[in-house]
C-alpha atoms as a PDB file:
ATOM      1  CA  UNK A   1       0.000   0.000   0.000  1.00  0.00           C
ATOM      2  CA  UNK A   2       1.417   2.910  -0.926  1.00  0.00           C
ATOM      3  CA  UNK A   3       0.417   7.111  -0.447  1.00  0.00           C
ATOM      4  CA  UNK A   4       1.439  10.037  -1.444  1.00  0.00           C
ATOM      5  CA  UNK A   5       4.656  11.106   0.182  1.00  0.00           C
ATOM      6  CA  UNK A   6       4.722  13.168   3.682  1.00  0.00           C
ATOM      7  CA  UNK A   7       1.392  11.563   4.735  1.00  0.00           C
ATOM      8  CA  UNK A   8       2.641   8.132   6.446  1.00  0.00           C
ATOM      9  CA  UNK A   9       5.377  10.086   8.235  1.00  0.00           C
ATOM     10  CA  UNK A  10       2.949  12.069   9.936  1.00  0.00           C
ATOM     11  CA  UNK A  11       0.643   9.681  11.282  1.00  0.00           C
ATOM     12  CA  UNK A  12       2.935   8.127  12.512  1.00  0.00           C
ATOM     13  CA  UNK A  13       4.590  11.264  14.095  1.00  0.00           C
ATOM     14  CA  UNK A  14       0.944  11.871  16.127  1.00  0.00           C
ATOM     15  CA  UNK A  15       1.776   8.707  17.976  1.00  0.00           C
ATOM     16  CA  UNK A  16       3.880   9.683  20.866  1.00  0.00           C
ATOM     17  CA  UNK A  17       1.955  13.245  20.343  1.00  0.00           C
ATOM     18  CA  UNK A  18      -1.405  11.437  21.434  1.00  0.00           C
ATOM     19  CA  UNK A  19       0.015   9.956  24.077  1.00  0.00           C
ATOM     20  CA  UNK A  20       1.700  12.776  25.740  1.00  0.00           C
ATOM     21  CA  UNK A  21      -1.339  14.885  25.368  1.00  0.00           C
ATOM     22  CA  UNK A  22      -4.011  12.257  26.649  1.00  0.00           C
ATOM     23  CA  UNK A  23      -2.727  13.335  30.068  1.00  0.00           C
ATOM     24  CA  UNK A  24      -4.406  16.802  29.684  1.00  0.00           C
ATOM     25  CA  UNK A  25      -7.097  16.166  26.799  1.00  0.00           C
ATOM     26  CA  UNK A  26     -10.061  18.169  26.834  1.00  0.00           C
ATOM     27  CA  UNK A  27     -11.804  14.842  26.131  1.00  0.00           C
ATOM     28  CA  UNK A  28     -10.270  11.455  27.295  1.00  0.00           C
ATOM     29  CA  UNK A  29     -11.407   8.071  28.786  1.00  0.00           C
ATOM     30  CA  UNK A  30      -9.949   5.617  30.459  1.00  0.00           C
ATOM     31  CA  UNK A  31     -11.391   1.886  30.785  1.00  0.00           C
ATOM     32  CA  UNK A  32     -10.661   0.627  34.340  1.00  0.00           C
ATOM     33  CA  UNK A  33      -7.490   0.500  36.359  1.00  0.00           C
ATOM     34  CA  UNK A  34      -4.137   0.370  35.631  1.00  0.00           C
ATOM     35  CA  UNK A  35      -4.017  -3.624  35.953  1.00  0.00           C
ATOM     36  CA  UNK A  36      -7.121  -3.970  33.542  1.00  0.00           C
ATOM     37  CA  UNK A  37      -6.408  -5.607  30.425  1.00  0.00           C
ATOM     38  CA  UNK A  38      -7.898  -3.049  28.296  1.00  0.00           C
ATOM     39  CA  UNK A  39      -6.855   0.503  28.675  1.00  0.00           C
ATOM     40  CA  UNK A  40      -9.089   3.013  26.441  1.00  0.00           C
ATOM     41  CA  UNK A  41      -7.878   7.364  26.073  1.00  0.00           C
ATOM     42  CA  UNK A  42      -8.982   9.441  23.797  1.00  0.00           C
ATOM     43  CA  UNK A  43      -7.813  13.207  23.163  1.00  0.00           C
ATOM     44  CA  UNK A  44      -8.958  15.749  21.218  1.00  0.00           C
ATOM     45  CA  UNK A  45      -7.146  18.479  18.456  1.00  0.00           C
ATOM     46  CA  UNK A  46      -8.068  21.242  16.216  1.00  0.00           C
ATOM     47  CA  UNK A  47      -7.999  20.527  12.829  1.00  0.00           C
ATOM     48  CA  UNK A  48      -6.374  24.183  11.730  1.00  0.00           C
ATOM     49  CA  UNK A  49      -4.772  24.770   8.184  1.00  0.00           C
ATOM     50  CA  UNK A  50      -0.951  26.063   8.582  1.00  0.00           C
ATOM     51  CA  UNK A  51      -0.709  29.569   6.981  1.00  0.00           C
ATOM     52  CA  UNK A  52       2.450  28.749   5.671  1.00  0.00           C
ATOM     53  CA  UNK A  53       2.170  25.722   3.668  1.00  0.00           C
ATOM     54  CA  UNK A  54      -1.480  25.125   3.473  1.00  0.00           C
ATOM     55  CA  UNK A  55      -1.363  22.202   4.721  1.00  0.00           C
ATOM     56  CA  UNK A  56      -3.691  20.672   7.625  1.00  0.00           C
ATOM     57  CA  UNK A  57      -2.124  20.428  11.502  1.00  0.00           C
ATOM     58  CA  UNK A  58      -3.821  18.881  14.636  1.00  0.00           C
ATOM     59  CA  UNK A  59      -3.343  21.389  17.499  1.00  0.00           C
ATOM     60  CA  UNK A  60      -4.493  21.098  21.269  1.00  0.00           C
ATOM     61  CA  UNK A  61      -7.593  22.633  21.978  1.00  0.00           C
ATOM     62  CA  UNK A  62      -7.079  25.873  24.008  1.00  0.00           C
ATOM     63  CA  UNK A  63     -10.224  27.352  22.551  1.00  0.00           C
ATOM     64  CA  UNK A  64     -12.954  26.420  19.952  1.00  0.00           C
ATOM     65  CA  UNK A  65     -15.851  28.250  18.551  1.00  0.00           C
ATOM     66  CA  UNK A  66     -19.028  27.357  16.562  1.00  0.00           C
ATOM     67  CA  UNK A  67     -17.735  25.836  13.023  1.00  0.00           C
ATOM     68  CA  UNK A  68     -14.476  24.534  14.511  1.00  0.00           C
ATOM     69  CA  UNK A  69     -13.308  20.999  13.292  1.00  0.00           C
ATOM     70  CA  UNK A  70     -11.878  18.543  15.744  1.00  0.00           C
ATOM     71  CA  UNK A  71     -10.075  15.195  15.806  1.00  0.00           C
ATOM     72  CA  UNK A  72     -10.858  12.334  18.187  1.00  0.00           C
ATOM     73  CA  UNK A  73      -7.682  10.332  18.822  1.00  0.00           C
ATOM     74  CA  UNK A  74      -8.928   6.986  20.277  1.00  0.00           C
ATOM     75  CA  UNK A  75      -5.717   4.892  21.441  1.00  0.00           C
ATOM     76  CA  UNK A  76      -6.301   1.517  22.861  1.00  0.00           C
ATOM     77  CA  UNK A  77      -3.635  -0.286  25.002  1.00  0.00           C
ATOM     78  CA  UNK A  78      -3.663  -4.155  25.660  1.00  0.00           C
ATOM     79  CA  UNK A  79      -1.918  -4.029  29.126  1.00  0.00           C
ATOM     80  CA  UNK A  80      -2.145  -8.359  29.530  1.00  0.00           C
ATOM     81  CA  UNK A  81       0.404 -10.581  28.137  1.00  0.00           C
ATOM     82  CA  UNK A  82      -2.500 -12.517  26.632  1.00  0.00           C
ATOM     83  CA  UNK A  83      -3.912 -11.428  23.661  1.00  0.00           C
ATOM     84  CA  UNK A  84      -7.335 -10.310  23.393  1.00  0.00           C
ATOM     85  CA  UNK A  85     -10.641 -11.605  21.521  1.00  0.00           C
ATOM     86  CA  UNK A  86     -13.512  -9.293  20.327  1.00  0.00           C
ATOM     87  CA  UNK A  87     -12.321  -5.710  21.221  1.00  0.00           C
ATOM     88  CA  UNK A  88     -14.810  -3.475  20.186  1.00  0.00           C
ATOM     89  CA  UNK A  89     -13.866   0.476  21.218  1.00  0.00           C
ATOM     90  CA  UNK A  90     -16.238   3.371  20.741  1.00  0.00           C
ATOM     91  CA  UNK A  91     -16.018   7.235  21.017  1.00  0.00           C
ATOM     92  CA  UNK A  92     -18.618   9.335  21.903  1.00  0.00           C
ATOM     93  CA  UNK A  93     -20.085  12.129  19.896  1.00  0.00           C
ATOM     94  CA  UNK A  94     -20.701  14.491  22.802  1.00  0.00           C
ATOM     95  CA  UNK A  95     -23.523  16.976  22.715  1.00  0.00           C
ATOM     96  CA  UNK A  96     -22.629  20.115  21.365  1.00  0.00           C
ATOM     97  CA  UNK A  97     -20.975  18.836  18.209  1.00  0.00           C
ATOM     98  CA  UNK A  98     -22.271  16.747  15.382  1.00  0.00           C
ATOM     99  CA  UNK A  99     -19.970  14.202  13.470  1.00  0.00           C
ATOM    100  CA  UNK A 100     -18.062  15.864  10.066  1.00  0.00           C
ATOM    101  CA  UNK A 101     -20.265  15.235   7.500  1.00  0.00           C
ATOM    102  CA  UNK A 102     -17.354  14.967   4.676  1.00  0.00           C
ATOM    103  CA  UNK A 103     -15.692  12.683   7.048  1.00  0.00           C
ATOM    104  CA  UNK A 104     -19.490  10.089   6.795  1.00  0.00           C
ATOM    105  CA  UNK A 105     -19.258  10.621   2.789  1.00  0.00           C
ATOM    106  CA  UNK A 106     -15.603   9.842   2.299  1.00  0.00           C
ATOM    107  CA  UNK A 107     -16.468   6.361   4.390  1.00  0.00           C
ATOM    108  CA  UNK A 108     -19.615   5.481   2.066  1.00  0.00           C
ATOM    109  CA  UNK A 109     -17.651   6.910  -1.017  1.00  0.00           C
ATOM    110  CA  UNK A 110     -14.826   3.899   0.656  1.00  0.00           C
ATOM    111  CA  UNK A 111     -17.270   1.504   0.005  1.00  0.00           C
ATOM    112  CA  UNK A 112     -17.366   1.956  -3.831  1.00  0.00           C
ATOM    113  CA  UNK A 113     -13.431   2.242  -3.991  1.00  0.00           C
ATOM    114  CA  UNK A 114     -12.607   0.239  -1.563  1.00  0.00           C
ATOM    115  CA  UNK A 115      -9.263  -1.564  -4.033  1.00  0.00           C
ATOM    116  CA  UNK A 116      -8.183   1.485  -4.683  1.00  0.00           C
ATOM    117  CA  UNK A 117      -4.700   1.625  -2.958  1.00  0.00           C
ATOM    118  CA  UNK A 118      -3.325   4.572  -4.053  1.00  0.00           C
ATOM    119  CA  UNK A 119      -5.579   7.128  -1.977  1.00  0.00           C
ATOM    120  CA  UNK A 120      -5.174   7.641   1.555  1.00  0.00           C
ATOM    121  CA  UNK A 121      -7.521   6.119   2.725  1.00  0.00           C
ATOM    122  CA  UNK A 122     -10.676   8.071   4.629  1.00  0.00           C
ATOM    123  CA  UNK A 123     -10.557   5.556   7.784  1.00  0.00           C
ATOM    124  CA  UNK A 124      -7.761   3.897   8.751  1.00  0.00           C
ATOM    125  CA  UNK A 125      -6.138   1.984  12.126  1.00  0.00           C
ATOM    126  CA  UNK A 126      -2.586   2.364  13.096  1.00  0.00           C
ATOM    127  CA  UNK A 127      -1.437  -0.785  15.095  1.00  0.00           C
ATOM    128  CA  UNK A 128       1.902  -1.194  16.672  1.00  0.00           C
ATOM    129  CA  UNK A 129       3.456  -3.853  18.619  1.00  0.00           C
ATOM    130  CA  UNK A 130       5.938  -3.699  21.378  1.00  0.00           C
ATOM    131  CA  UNK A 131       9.410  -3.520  19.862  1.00  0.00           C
ATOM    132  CA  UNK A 132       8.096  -3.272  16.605  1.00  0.00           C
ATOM    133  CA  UNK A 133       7.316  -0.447  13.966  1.00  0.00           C
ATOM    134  CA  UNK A 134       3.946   1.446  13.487  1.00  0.00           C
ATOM    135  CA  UNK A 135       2.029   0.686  10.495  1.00  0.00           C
ATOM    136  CA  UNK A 136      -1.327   1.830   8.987  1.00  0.00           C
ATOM    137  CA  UNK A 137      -3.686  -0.750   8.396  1.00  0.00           C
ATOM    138  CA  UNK A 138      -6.448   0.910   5.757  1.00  0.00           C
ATOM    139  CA  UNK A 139     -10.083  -0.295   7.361  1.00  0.00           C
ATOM    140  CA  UNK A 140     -12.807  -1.566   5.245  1.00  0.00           C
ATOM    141  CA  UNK A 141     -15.962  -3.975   4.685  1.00  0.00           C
ATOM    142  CA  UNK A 142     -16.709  -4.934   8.650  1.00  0.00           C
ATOM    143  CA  UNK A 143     -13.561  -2.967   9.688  1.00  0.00           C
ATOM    144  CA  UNK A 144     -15.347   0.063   9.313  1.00  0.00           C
ATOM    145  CA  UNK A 145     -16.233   2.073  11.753  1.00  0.00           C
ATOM    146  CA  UNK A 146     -19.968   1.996  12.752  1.00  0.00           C
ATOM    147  CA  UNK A 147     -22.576   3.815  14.020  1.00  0.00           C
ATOM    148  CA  UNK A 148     -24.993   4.440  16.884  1.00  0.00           C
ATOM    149  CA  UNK A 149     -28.463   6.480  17.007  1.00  0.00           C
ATOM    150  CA  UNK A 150     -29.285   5.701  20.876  1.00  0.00           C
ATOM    151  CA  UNK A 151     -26.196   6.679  22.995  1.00  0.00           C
ATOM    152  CA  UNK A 152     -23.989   3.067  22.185  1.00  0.00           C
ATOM    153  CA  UNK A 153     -26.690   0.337  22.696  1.00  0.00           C
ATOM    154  CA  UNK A 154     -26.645  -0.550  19.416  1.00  0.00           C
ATOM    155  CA  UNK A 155     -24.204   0.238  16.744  1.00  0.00           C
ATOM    156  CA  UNK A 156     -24.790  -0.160  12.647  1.00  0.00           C
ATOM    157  CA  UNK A 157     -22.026  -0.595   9.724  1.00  0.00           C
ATOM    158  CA  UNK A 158     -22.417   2.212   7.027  1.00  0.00           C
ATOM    159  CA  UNK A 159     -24.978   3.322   5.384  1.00  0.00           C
ATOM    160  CA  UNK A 160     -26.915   3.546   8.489  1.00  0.00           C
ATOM    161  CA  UNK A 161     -30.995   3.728   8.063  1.00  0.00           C
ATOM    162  CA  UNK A 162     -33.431   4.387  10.782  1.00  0.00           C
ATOM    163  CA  UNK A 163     -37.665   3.438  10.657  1.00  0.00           C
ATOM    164  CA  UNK A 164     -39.835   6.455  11.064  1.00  0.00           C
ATOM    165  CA  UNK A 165     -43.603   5.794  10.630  1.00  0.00           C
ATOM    166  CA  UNK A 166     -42.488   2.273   9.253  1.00  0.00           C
ATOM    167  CA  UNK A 167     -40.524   4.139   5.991  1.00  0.00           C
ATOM    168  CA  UNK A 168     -36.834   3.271   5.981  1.00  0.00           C
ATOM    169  CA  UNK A 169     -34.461   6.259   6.221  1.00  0.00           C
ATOM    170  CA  UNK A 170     -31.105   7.072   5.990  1.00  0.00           C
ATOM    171  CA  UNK A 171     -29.956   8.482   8.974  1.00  0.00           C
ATOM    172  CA  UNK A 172     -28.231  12.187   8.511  1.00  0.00           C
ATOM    173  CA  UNK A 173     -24.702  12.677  10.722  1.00  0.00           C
ATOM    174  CA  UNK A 174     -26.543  15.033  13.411  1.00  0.00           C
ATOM    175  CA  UNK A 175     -28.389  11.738  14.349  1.00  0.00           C
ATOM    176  CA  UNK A 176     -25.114   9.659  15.864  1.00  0.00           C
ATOM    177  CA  UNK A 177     -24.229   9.258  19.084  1.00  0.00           C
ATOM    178  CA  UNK A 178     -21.299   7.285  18.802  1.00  0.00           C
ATOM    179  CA  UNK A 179     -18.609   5.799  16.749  1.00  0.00           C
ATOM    180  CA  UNK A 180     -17.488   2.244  17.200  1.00  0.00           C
ATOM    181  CA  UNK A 181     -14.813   0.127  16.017  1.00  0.00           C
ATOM    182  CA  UNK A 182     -14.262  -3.712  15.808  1.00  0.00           C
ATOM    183  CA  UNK A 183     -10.307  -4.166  16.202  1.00  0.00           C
ATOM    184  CA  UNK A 184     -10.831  -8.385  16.462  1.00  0.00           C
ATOM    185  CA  UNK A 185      -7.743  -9.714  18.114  1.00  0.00           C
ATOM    186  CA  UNK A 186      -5.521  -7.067  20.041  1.00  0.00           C
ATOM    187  CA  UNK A 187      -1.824  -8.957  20.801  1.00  0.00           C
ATOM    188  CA  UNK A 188      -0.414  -8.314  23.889  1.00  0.00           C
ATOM    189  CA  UNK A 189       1.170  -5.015  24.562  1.00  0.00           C
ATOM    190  CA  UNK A 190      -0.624  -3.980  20.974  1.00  0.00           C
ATOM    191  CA  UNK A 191      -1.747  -0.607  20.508  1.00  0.00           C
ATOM    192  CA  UNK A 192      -4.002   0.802  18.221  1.00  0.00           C
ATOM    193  CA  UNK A 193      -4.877   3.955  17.183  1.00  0.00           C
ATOM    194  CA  UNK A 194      -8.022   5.116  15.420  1.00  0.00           C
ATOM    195  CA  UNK A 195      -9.520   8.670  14.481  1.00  0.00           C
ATOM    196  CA  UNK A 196     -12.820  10.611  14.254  1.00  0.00           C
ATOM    197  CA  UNK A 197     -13.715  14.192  13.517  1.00  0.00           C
ATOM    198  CA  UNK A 198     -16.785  15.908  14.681  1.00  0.00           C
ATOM    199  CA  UNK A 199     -17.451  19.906  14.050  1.00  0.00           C
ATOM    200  CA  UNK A 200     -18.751  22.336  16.623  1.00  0.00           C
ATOM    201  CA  UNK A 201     -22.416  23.140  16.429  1.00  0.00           C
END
């Protein structure tokens, strides 16, 4: 799989970024104590375009206003040294802001182009093992993210519908809750990194 040059390097660079910032994230989460297998934070950045170059940079949220874009970082850590089965993570969609609408079209457009290799691709995981390299593993078919409409009871793969009045719908962005993910098998000591954007209502 190969992208256009500049954007593997930084992804990869947001790693240790992600991690040092969870500490003081405007948004984070963590999933039980420190001995718990599974170990959940998520941080939030403003999506800003660099004056300069053009070019798009993730900054910490100091302030925000109506219209803003921000990234989710969701980093999960399996703390065992046994791997584990059936992780599904989600992020919340908190009230206040409504899921990036381009970001929802680029993931159905993903589902028409999905052997197309040489795009970056809209939704993507980066997994690393201890001791081992970072690498970005493009998500698709039932690695997609998915959905909610009732605060994470249930979650649906893309295109999501709803029933009104018994007429199937498709459900519009300011209608999710949540955002889930199905990362199967996590190794232990694996990480994995995933990312959402929401904008500011």
């Amino acid at each position: 799989m190969t992208y256009p040059g500049g954007w593997l390097t930084g992804l990869l660079a947001g790693i240790s970024a992600v991690l040092i910032f969870s500490g003081v994230a405007a948004a984070q989460e963590a999933v039980g104590e420190a001995e718990t297998a599974l170990s959940v934070v998520i941080a939030q950045y403003l999506v800003e375009e660099d004056p300069e170059t053009g070019e798009e940079v993730l900054r910490p949220v100091e302030e925000a206003q109506p219209g803003d874009v921000l990234e989710y970082v969701v980093v999960s850590l399996n703390r065992s040294e046994g791997a584990l089965a059936g992780v599904m993570v989600r992020g919340p969609i908190p009230e206040g802001v409504t899921l990036l609408d381009e970001w929802y079209e680029e993931i159905l457009q993903s589902l028409l182009d999905k052997d197309d290799d040489e795009t970056p691709p809209p939704v993507y995981a980066i997994r690393q093992l201890p001791d081992e390299s970072a690498r970005v593993v493009r998500m698709s078919g039932d690695q997609l993210p998915q959905f909610s409409l009732d605060g994470a009871k249930t979650f649906s793969r893309p295109p999501v519908y709803y029933e009104e009045d018994g007429v199937r719908k498709p459900a519009t962005v300011n209608m999710f809750t949540d955002v889930g993910w199905d990362l199967n098998v996590l190794a232990p000591g694996e990480q994995v990194q995933v990312r959402y954007r929401v904008r500011i209502d």
